[in-house]
N, C-alpha and C. Protein backbone atom coordinates (compact mmCIF):
# COMPACT_ATOMS: atom_id res chain seq x y z
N UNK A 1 -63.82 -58.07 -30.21
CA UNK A 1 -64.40 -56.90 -30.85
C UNK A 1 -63.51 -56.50 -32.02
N UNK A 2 -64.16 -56.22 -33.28
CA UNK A 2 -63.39 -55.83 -34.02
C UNK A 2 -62.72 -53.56 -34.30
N UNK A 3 -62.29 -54.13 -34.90
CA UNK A 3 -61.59 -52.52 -35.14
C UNK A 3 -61.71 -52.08 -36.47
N UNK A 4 -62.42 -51.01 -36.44
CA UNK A 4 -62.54 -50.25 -37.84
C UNK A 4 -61.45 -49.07 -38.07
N UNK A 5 -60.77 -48.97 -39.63
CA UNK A 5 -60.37 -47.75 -40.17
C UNK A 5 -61.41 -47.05 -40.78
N UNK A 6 -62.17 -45.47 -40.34
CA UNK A 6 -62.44 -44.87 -40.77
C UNK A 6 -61.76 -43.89 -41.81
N UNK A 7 -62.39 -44.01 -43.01
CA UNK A 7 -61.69 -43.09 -44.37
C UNK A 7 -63.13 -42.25 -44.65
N UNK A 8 -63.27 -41.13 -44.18
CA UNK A 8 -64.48 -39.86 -44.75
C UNK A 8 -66.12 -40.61 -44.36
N UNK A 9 -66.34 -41.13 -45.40
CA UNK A 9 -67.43 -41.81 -45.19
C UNK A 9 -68.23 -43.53 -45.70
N UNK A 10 -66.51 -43.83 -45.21
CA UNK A 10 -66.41 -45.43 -45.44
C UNK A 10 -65.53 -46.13 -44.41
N UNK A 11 -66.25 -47.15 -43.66
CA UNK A 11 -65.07 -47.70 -42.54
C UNK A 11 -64.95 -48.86 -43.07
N UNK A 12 -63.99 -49.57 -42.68
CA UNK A 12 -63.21 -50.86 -43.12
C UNK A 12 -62.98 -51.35 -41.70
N UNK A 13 -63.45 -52.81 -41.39
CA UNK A 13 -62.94 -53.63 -40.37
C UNK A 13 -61.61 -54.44 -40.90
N UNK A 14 -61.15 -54.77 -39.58
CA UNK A 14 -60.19 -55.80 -39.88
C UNK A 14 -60.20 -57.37 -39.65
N UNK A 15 -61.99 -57.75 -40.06
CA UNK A 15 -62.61 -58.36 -40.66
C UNK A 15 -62.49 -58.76 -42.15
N UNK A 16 -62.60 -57.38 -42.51
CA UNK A 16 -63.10 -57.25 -44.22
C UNK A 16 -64.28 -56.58 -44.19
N UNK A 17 -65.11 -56.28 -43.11
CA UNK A 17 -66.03 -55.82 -43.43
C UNK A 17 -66.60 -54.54 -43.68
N UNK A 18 -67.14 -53.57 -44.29
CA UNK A 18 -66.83 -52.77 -45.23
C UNK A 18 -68.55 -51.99 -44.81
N UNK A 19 -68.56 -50.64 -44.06
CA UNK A 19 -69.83 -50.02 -44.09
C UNK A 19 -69.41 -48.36 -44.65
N UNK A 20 -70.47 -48.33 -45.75
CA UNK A 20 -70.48 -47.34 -46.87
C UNK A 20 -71.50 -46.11 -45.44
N UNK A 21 -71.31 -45.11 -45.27
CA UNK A 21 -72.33 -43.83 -45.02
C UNK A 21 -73.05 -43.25 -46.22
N UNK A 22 -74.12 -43.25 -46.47
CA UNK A 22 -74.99 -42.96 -48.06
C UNK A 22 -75.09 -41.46 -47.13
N UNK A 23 -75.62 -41.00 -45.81
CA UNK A 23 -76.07 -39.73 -45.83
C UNK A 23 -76.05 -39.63 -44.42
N UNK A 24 -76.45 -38.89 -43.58
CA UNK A 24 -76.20 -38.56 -41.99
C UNK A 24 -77.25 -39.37 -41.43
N UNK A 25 -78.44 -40.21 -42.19
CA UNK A 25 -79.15 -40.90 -41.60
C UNK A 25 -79.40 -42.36 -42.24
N UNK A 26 -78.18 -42.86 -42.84
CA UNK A 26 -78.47 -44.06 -43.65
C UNK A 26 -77.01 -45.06 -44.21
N UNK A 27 -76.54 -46.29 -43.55
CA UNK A 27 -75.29 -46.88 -43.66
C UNK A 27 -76.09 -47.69 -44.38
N UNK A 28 -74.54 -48.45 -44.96
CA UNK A 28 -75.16 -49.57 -45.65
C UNK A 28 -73.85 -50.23 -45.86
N UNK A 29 -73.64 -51.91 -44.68
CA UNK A 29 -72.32 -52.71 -45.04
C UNK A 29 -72.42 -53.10 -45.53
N UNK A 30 -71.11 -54.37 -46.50
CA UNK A 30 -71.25 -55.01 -47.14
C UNK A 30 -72.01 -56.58 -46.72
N UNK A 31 -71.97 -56.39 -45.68
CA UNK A 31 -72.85 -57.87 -45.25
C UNK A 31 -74.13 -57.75 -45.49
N UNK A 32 -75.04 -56.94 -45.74
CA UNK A 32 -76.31 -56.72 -46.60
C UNK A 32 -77.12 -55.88 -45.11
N UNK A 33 -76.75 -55.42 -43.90
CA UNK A 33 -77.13 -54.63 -42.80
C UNK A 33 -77.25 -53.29 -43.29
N UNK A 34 -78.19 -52.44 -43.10
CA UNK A 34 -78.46 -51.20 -43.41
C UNK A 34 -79.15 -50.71 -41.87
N UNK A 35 -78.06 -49.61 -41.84
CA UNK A 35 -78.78 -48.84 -40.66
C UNK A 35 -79.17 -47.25 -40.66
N UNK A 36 -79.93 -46.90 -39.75
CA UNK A 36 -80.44 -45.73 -39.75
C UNK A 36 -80.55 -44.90 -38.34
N UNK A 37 -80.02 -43.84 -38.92
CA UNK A 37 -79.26 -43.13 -37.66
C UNK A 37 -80.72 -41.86 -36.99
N UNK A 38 -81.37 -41.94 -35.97
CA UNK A 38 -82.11 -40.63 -35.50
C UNK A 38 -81.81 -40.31 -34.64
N UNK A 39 -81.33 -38.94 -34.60
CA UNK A 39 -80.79 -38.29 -33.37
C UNK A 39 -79.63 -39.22 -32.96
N UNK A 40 -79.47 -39.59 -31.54
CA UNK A 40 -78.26 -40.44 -31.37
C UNK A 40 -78.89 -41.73 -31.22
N UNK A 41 -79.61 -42.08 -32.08
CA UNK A 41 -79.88 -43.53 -31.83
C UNK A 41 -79.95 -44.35 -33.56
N UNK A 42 -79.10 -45.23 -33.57
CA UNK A 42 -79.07 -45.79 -34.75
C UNK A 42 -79.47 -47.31 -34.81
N UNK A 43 -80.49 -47.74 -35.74
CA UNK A 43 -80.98 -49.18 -35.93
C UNK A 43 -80.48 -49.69 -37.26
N UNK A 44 -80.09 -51.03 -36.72
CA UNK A 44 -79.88 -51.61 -37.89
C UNK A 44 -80.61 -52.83 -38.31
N UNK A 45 -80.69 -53.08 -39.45
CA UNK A 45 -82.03 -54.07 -40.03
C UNK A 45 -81.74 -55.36 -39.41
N UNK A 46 -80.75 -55.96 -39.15
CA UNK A 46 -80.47 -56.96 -37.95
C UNK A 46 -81.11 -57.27 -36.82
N UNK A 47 -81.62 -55.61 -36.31
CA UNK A 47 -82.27 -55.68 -35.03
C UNK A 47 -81.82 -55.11 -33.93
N UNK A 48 -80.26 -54.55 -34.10
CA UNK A 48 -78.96 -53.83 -33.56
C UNK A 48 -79.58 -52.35 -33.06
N UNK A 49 -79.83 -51.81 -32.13
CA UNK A 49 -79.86 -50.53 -31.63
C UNK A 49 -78.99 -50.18 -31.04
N UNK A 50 -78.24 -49.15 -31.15
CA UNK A 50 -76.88 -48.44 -30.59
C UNK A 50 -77.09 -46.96 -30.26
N UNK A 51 -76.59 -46.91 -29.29
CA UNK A 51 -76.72 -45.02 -28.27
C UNK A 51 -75.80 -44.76 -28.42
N UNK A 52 -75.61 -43.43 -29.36
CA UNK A 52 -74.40 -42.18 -29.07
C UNK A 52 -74.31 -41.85 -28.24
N UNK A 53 -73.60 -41.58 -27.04
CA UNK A 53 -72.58 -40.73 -26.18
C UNK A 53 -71.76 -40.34 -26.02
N UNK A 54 -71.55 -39.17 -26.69
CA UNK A 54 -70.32 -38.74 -27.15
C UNK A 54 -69.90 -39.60 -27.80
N UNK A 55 -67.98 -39.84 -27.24
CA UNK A 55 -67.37 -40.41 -28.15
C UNK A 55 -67.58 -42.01 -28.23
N UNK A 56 -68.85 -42.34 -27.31
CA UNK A 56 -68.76 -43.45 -27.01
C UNK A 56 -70.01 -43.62 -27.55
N UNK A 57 -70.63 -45.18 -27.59
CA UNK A 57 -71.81 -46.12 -28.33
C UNK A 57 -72.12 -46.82 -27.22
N UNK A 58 -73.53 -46.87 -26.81
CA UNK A 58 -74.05 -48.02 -26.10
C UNK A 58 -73.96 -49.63 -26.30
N UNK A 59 -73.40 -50.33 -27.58
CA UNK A 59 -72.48 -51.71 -27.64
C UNK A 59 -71.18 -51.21 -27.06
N UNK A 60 -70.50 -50.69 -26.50
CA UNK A 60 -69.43 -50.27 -25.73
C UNK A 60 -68.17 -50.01 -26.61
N UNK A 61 -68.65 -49.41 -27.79
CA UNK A 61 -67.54 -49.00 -29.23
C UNK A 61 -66.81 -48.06 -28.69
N UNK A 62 -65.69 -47.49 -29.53
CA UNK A 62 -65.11 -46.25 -29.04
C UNK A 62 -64.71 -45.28 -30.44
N UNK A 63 -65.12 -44.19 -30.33
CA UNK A 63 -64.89 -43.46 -31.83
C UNK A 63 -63.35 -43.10 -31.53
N UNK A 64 -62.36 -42.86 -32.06
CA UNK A 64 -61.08 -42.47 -31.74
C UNK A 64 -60.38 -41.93 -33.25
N UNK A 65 -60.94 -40.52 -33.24
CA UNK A 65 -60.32 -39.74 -34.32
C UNK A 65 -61.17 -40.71 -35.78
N UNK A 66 -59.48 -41.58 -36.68
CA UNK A 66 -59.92 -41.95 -37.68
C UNK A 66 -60.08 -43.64 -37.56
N UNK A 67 -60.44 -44.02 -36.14
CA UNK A 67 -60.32 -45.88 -35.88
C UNK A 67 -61.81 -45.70 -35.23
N UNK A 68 -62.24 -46.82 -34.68
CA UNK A 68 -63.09 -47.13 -34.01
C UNK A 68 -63.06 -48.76 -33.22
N UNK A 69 -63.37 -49.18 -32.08
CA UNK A 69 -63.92 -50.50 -32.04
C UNK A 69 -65.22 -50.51 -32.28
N UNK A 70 -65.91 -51.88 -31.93
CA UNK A 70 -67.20 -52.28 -32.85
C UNK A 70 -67.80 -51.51 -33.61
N UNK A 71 -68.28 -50.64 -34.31
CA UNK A 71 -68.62 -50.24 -35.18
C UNK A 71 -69.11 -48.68 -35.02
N UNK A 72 -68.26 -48.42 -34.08
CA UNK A 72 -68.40 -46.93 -33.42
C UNK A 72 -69.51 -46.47 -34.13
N UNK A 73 -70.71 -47.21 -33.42
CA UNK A 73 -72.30 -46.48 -33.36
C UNK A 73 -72.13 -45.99 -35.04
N UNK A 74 -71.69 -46.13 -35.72
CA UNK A 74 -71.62 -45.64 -37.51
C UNK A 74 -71.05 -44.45 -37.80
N UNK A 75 -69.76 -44.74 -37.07
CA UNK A 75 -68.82 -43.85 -37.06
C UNK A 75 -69.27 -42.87 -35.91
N UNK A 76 -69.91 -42.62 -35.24
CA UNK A 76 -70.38 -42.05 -34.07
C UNK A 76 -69.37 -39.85 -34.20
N UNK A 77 -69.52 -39.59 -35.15
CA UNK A 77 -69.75 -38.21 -35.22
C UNK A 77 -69.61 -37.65 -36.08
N UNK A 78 -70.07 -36.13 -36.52
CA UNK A 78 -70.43 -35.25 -37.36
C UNK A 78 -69.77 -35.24 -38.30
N UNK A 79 -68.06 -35.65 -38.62
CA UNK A 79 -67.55 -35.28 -39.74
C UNK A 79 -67.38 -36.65 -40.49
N UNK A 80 -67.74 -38.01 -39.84
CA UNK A 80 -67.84 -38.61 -40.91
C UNK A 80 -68.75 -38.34 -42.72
């Protein structure tokens, strides 16, 4: 699983891979995946559905302050 640095409203894997937040309901990585966040459920054009719970994501991510693993549900809370 990879690990993201969250910076405001841009995370960085340690991949390289790079997902922009455009708005509270709309990501967009650099691998050409765009997802869309309703309520706590976010899809991504891949085919990827992920559940907020709390600090946690139904792919089994973990939000942790300014890190995340897998892709903490798209940053998985309010102040991104």
């Amino acid at each position: 699983m990879s690990f993201w640095s969250i910076f405001g409203k841009t995370a960085i894997s340690d991949t390289g891979e790079t997902i922009q937040k455009i708005d509270d309901t709309f990501s967009v990585s650099t691998t050409g995946t765009t997802y869309t966040t309703m309520g706590d459920t976010t899809m991504g054009s891949d085919g990827s559905v992920y559940n907020k719970m709390g600090s946690f994501s139904s792919d089994g991510s973990i939000r942790m302050g300014a890190g995340s693993t897998g892709i903490g549900a798209i940053f998985n809370d309010d102040d991104a």
